[in-house]
Every structure is written in C-alpha cells, then in structure tokens.
Protein backbone atom coordinates (compact mmCIF):
# COMPACT_ATOMS: atom_id res chain seq x y z
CA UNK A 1 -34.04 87.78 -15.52
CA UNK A 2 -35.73 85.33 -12.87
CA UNK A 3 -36.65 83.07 -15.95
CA UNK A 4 -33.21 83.02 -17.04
CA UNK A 5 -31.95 82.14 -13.94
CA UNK A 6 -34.61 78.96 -13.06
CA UNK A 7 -33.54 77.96 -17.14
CA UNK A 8 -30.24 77.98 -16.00
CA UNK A 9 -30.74 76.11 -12.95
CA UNK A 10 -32.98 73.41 -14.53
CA UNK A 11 -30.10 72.88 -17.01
CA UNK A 12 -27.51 72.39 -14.61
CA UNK A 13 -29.59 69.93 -12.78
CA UNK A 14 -30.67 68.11 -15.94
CA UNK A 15 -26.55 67.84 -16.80
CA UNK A 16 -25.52 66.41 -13.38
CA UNK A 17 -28.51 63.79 -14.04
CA UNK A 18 -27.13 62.35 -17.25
CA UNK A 19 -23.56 62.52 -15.76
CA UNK A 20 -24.74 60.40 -12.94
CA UNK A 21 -26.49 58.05 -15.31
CA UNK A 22 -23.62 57.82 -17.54
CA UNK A 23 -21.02 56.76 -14.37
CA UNK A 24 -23.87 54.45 -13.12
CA UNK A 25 -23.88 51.98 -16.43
CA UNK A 26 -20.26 51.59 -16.48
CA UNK A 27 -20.44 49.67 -13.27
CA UNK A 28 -23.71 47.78 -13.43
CA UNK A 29 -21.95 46.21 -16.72
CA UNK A 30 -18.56 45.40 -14.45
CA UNK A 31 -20.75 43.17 -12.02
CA UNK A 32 -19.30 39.44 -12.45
CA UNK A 33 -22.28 37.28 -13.88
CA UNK A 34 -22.12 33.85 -11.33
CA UNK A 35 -19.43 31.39 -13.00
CA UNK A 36 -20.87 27.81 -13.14
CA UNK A 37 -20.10 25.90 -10.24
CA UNK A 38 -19.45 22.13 -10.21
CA UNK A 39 -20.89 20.24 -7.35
CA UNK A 40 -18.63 17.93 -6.03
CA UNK A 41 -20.50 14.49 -4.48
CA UNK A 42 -18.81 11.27 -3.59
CA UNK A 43 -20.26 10.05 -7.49
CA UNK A 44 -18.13 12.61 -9.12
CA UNK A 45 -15.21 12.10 -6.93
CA UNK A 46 -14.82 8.45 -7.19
CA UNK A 47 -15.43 8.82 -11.53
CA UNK A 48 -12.73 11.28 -11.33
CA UNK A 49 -10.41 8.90 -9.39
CA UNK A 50 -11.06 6.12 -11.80
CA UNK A 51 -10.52 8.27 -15.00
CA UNK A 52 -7.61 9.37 -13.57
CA UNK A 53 -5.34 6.19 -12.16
CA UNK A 54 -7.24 3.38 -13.83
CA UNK A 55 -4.99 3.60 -16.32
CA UNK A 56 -1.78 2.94 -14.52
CA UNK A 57 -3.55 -0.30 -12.85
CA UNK A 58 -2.00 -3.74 -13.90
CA UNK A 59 -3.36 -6.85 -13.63
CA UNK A 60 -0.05 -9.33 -13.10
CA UNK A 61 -0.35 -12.84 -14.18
CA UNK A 62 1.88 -15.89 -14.66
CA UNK A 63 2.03 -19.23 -16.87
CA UNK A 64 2.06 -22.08 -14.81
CA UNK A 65 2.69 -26.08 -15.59
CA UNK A 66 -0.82 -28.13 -15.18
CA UNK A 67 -2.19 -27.90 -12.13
CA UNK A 68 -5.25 -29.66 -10.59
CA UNK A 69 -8.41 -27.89 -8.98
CA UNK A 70 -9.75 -28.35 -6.02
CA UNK A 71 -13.27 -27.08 -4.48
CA UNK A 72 -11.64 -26.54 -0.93
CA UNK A 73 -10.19 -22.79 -0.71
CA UNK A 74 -6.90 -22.87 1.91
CA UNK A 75 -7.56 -21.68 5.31
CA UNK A 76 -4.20 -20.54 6.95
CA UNK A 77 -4.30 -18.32 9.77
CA UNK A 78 -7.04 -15.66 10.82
CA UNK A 79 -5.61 -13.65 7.67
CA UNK A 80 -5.39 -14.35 3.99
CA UNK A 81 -2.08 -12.60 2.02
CA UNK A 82 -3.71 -13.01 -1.32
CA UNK A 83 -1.84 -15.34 -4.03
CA UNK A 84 -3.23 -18.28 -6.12
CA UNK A 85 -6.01 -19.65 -4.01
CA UNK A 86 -6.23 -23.26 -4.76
CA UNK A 87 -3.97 -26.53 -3.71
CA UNK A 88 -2.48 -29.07 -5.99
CA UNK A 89 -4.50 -32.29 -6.38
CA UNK A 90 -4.56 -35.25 -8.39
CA UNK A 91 -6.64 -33.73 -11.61
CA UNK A 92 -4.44 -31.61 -12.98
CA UNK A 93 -6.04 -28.64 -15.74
CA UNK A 94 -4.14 -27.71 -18.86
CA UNK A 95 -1.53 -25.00 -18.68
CA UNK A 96 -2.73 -21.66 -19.04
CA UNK A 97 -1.67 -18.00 -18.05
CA UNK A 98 -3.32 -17.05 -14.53
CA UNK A 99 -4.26 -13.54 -12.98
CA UNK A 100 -2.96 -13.99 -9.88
CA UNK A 101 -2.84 -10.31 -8.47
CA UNK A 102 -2.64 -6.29 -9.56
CA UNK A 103 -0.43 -3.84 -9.09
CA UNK A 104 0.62 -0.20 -10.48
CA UNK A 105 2.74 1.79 -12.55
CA UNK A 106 4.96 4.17 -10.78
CA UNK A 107 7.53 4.89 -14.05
CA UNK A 108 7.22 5.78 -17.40
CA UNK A 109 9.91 3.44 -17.83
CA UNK A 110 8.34 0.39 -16.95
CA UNK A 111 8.85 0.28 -13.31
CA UNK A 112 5.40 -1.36 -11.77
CA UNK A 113 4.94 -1.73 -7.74
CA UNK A 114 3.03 -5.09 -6.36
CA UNK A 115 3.33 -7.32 -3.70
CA UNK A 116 5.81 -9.48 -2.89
CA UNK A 117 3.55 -12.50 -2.30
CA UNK A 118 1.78 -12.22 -5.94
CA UNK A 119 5.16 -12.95 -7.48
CA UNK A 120 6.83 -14.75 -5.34
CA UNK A 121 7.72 -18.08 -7.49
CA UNK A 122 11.31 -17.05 -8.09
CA UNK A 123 11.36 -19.77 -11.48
CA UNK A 124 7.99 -18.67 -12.61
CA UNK A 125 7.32 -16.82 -15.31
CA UNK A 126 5.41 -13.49 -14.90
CA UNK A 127 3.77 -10.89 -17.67
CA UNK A 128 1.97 -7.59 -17.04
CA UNK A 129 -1.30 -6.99 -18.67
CA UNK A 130 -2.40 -2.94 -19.16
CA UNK A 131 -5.81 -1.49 -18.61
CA UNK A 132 -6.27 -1.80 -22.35
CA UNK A 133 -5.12 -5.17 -22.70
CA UNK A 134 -1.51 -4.67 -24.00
CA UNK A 135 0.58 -7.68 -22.92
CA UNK A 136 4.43 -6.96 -21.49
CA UNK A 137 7.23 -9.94 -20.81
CA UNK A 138 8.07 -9.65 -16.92
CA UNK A 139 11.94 -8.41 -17.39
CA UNK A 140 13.16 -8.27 -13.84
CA UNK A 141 11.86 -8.79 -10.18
CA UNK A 142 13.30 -7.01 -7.72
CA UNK A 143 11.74 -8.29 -3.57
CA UNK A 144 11.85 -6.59 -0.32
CA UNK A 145 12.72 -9.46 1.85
CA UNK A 146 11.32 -7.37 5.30
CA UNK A 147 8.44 -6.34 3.64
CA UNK A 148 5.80 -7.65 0.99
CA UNK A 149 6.78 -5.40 -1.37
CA UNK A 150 7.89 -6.29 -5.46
CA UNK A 151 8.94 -3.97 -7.99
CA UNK A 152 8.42 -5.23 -11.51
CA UNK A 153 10.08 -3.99 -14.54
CA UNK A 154 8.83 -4.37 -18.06
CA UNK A 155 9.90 -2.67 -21.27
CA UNK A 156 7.65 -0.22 -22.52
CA UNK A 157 8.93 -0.58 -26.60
CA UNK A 158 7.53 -4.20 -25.95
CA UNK A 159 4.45 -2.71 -27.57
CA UNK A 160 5.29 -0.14 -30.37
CA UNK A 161 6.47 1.81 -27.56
CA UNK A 162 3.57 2.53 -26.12
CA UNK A 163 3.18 5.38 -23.41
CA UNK A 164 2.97 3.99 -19.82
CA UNK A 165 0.94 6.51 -17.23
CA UNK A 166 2.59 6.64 -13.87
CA UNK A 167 -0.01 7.14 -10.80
CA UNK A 168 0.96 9.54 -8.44
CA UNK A 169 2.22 8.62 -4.85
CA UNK A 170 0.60 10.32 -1.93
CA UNK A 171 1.73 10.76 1.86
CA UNK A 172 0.41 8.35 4.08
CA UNK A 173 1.66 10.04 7.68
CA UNK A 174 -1.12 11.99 8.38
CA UNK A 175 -4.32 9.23 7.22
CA UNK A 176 -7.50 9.99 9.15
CA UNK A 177 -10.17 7.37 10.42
CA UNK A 178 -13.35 7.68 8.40
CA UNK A 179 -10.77 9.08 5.70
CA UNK A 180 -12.82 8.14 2.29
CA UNK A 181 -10.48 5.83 0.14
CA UNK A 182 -10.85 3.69 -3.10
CA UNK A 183 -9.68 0.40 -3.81
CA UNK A 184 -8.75 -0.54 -7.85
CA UNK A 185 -7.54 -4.08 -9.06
CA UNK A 186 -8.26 -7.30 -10.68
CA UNK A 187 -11.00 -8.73 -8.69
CA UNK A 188 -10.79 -12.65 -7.96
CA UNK A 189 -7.69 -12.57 -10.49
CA UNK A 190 -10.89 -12.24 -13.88
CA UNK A 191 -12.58 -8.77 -13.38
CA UNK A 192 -9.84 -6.45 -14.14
CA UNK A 193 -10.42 -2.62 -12.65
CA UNK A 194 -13.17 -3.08 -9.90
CA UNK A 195 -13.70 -0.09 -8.18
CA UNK A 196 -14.77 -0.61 -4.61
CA UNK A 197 -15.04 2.53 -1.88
CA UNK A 198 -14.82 2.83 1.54
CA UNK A 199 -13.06 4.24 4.46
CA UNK A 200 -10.03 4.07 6.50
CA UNK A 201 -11.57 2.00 9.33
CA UNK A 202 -8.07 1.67 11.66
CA UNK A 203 -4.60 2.73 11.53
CA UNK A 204 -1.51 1.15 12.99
CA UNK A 205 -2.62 -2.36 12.60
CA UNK A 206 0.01 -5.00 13.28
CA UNK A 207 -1.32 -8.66 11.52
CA UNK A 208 0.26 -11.99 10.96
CA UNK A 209 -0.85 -12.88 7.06
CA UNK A 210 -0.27 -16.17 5.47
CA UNK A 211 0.93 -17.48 2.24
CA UNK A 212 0.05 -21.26 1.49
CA UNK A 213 2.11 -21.80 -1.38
CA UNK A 214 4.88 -20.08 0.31
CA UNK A 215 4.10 -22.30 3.43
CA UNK A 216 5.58 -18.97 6.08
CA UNK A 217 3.84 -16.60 7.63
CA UNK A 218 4.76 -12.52 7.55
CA UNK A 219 4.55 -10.44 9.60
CA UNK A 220 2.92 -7.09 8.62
CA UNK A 221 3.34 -4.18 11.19
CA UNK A 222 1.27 -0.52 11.23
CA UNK A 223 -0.52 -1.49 8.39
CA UNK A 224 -4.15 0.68 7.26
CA UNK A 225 -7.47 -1.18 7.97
CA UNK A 226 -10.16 -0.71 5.61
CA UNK A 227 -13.94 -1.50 5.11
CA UNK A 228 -13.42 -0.95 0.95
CA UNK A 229 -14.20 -4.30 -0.63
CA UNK A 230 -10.53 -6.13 -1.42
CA UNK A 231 -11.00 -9.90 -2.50
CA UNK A 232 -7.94 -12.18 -4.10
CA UNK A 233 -6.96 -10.26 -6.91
CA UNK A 234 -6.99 -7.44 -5.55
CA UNK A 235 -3.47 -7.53 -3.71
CA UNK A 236 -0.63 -5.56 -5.12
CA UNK A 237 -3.89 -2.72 -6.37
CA UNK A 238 -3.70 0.66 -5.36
CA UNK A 239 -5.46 2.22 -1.95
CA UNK A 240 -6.26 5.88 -3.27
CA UNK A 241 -7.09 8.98 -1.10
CA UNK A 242 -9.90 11.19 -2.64
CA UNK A 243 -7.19 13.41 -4.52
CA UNK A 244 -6.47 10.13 -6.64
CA UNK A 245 -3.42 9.79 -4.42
CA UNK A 246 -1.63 5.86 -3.72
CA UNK A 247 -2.27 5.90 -0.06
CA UNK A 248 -1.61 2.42 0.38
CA UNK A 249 -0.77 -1.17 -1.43
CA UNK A 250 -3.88 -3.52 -0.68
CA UNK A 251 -2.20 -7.03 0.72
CA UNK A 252 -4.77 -8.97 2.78
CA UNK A 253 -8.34 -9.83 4.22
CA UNK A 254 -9.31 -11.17 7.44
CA UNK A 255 -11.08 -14.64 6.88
CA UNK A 256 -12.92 -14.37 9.94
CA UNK A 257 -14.67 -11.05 9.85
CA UNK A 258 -16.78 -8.99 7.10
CA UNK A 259 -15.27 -5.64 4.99
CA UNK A 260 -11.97 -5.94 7.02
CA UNK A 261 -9.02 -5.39 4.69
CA UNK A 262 -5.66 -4.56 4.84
CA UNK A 263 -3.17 -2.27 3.13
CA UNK A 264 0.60 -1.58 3.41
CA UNK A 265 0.78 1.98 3.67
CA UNK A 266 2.72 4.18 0.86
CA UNK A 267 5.43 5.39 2.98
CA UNK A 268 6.47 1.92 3.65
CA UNK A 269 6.65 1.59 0.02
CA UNK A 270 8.89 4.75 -0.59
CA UNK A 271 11.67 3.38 2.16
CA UNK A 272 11.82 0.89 -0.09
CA UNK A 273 12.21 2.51 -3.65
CA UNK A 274 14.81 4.83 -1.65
CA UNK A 275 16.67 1.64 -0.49
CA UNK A 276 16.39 0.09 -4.30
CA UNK A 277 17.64 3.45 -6.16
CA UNK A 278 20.60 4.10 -3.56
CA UNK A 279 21.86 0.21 -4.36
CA UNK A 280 20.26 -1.63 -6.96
CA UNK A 281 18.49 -3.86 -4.82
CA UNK A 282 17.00 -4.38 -1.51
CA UNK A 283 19.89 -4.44 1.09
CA UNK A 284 18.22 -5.36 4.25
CA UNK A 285 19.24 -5.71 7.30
CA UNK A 286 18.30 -9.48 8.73
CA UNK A 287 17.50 -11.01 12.36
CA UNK A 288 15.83 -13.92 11.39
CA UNK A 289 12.86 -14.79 13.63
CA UNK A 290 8.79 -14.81 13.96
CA UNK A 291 7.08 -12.80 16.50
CA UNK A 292 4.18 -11.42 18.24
CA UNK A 293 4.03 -8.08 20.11
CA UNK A 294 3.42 -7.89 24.10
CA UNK A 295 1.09 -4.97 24.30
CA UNK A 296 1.53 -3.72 27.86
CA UNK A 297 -2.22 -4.43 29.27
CA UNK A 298 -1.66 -7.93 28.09
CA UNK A 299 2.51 -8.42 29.59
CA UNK A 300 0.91 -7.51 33.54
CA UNK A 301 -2.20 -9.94 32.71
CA UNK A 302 0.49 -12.90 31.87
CA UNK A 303 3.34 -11.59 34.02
CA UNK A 304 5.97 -10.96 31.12
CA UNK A 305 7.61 -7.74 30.44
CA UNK A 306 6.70 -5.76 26.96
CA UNK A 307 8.22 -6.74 24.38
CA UNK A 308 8.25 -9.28 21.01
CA UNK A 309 6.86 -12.74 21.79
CA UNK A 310 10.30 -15.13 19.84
CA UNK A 311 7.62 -18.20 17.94
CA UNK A 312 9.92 -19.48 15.69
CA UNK A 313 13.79 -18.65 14.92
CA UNK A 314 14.65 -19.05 11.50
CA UNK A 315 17.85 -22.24 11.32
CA UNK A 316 21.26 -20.29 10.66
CA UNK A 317 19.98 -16.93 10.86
CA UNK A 318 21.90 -14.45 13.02
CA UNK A 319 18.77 -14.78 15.95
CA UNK A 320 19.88 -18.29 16.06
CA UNK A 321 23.31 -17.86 15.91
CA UNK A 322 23.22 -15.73 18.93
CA UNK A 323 20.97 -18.08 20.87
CA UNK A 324 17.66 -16.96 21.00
CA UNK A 325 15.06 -19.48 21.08
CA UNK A 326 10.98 -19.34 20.58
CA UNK A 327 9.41 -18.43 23.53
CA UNK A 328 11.89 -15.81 24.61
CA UNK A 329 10.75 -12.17 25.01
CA UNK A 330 12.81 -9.67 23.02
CA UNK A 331 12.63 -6.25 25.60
CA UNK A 332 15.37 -4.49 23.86
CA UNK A 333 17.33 -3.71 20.62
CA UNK A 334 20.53 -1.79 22.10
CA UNK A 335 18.82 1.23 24.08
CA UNK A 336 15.79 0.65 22.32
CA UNK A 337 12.68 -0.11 24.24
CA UNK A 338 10.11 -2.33 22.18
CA UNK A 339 6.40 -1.31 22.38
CA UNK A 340 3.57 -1.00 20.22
CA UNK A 341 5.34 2.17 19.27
CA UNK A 342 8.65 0.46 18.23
CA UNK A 343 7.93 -2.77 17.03
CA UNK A 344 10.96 -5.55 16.52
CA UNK A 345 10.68 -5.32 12.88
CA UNK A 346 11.22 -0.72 12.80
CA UNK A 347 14.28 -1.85 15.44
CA UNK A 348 15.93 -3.69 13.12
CA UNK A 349 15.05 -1.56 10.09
CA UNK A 350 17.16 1.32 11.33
CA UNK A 351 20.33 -0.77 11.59
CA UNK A 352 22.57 -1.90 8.54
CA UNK A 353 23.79 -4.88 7.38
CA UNK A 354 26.72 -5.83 9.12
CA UNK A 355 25.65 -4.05 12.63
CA UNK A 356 26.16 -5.73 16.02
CA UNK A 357 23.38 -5.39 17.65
CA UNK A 358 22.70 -6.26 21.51
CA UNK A 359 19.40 -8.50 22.21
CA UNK A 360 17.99 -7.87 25.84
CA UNK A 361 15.80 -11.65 26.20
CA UNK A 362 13.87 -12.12 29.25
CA UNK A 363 14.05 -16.03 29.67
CA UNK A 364 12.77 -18.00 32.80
CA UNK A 365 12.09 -15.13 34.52
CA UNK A 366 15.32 -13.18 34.48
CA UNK A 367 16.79 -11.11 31.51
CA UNK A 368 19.96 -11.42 29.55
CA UNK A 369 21.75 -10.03 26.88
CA UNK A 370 22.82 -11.56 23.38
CA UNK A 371 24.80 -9.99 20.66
CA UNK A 372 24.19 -10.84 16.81
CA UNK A 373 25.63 -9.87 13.59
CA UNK A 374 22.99 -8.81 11.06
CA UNK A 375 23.15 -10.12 7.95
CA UNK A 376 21.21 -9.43 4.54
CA UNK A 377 18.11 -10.61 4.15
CA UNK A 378 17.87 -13.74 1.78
CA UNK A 379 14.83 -14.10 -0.88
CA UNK A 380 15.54 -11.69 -2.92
C-alpha cells in the first residue's frame, strides 16, 4: 500500500512538471526579438532632406540682350541681396540665358516661391529650370512690393505634363539658436542643388540689403541669420529645418564678414500667399520712405527718442505728401509705439490701403503729428 501511494505521488509530481514546462514555452516564444534600429546622425539626416525637397528646387534664369563683363564684382552697402553680379561695360558678350537665382515649388500647379530681387526686370524674360533639367516658359510674376518676395507661375503640361513635387512649408515662430538647418540652390547661378549645412546663428535680424541693378536699397526686418554657406545663386533657395521643413527663403550675405547669411523667414512668406489668394495680387498698404531703427541704448547715447531714423522719402508717396522729411524720427504709428519690437515696416503692415494713419515725428527737438493716406504699394 505504501508503494502505491509514493507511485502515486511521484506521478503527480512528474504531471505538474510537464504542465509547467508546457506553459513555460508558450511565453519564451512570445518574447519580441529586437527590431532593427536605424541610427539617426547628422549624415543621414541631411541625405534624407536632400532626397526629399531637392526635387521641388528650381533654378530661375532669364535671357538677356548682350551684355559686357567686367572683373570688378559691385560693392553696395555692408549687405549683398543677390541678383546678377556684374555691371555693364563697353565689351558686350553674346546673348545667352543666365541663372540668376533659385527658388521652390510650393503647388502642383505650377506655383514656384523666389525672391523678389532675382526677378525683378519687369520686361525681362524669365524660365524655370527643374532638378532634372525640364525647361518651363515663366507665365506670370506676381511681387510683394513690402517684401522681397515673388511668386512665379509656370504651366506644368509645358512638359508632357509632367508631375511637379511641392516642398512642404514649416513654422518659423518658434526657430531656436544653434537650430541645425540646410541651405539648397543654384550655387553662383552654375552648380544647381548645392547642399550646404549649418545653424541658425541669430534671430530677429533687421538689415539694409542692396540691389545694384535695381539701384534702391530694402529694407529687411526680423530676418534669420545663418552660418550655412549661401553665395549668389543661392537667393530665392529654400532654408530647411531638420524635418525637411521651408524654414526660411535665403536672400542675402554680409560682404564684410565670413558664414553670415540671411533668410526671410517662412511666416513672412505665408502673409503673403494669404494676401495673394484673398485678392489676386499683392494689395499693400504703402508709406513710402527709407529707414533705420533707434534701438533704445543707442536714442539716450545720441539724445533722440526711439523710434525709425526717416533717410530718404520716396517723391509723391503718401510720407511725402504728409511732410515728413529724412532725418525726422518716426516715434509713433497712431497709438503704436515703435521699438525693436514693432518696427515701422509691421506698423504699417497691419493697416489697409486707404487708412489714415497719424505720424508722431520728433523734429528739432520737439514732436508733432502728421496724418497720411496710405496708398498701394507700386512695383508690382
């Protein structure tokens, strides 16, 4: 009886042994094997980037009547708005089309985003060349007179219909110094798609860029510094953020100073495209005058109040129709304080055509006000 009883036992035991075993397999085979991880580096990030939006990079170029060379580059201010980098002289070269800047596809349906400096000969004649060498007629230019912004359209059946790739626009509120960014374009207006990298070096730049051909100045407020390489040719070419991401529209280079370039951020690019699709065009509102902002530190060091330095007034514009002359200091638009947190040029952005607007001046040392009609802004 004893023997049956340890037999018994033994069994039992031997059963709750293979039972175990048997619910111990099921799970060692539902353990995840390690899924292959990819190891993001700057490398990978920036081939991505490239893959990605090179595509929707243009190179813009236009025909021009012979035109002579000359070995001395312009020099016109401490900042360089890229365009077609050599003066007429007396040895004129045979006609031929000219790369003369980039820019970037933002619509299927032809709708390309540049600056307004690289096509700024209103009687020229303009064509778009693709990443892959397909050539498109220039059909219509459409220019932001308060900012150096050009949309160009084309027709995408110009080529059997072939399909355009749009590059996606990114938020440019919330850029960080250091941020890692990539510039694309057509290098010295030959080398079409150079990639250069870099960083976001400043923020809320304000710069006075000049165009020779144009023979003006603009003036370019809150604009994004960066260290990424960005020679002629390059203006109008995307700034991208490390998602692939138009963060900017490259525009100009310091002359004086190493890796310092300059971008119009995308936002500023948006306003626009919201102001072209509500009206067909750019309908902006139009004071007419040159200026250089009073930061505080440097209004006690000189004894002026903060505000926008008048240098020139434009002849018939509605500054000079209301009287204000270079050298005055603009302190006010209406209740609007200017700073280096409003400058002149956001003032008058958030009025309308058409708007009255009150000028506070200070003039030999005492302040008065001015009223002016704003009118649209010509050079369309």
């Amino acid at each position: 009886m004893k023997k049956l009883i340890v037999l018994i036992i033994i069994l039992l035991v031997l059963l709750g042994i293979s039972n175990a075993a048997k619910s111990y397999l099921p799970l060692q085979n539902t353990v995840k094997q390690p899924e292959k991880v990819k190891i993001v580096t700057e490398e990978s990030v920036t081939i991505d980037i490239v893959k990605k939006s090179g595509p929707s990079v243009v190179t813009i170029a236009e025909s021009v009547a012979p035109q002579a060379s000359s070995n001395s580059p312009f020099d016109f201010g401490p900042f360089s708005i890229f365009g077609q980098q050599q003066p007429p002289s007396s040895n004129p070269t045979p006609s031929a089309p000219q790369s003369i800047g980039s820019g970037f596809i933002i619509g299927s349906d032809g709708l390309i985003v540049t600056n307004k400096h690289v096509a700024s000969d209103t009687t020229g004649k303009y064509q778009v060349i693709t990443s892959n060498d397909k050539k498109y007629t220039v059909q219509k230019i459409y220019r932001d007179p308060l900012n150096d912004v050009a949309l160009i359209k084309i027709d995408p059946s110009e080529n059997n219909g072939e399909k355009l790739t749009p590059i996606e626009l990114g938020d440019s509120t919330h850029l960080q110094v250091g941020q890692y960014v990539i510039a694309i374009g057509t290098a010295l207006g030959e080398f079409k798609n150079t990639v250069t990298t870099g960083v976001v070096s400043g923020l809320g730049r304000g710069i006075t860029a000049g165009s020779p051909f144009e023979g003006s100045v603009e003036r370019l407020d809150n604009v994004i510094q960066t260290n990424a390489a960005i020679n002629p040719g390059n203006s109008g070419g995307p700034l991208l953020n490390s998602s692939g991401q138009v963060i900017g529209v490259n525009t100009a280079v310091s002359q004086s100073g190493q890796n310092i370039g300059f971008a119009i951020p995308i936002n500023v690019i948006k306003d626009s495209l919201n102001n072209f699709n509500q009206t067909g065009k750019f309908d902006r509102p139009y004071l007419g005058v040159s200026y250089k902002m009073i930061a505080k530190d440097l209004a006690i060091l000189n004894n002026l109040p903060e505000g926008a330095y008048v240098q020139d007034v434009v002849a018939g514009s509605p500054a000079d129709k209301a009287g204000v002359q270079p050298g005055d200091v603009i302190v006010k638009i209406d209740s609007d304080r200017l700073s280096n947190t409003l400058q002149l040029s956001e003032a008058i952005a958030k009025k309308k055509v058409g708007d009255t607007i009150i000028i506070t001046l200070y003039r030999d040392n005492k302040t008065q006000d001015v009223k002016a009609t704003l009118e649209t802004a010509p050079g369309q």
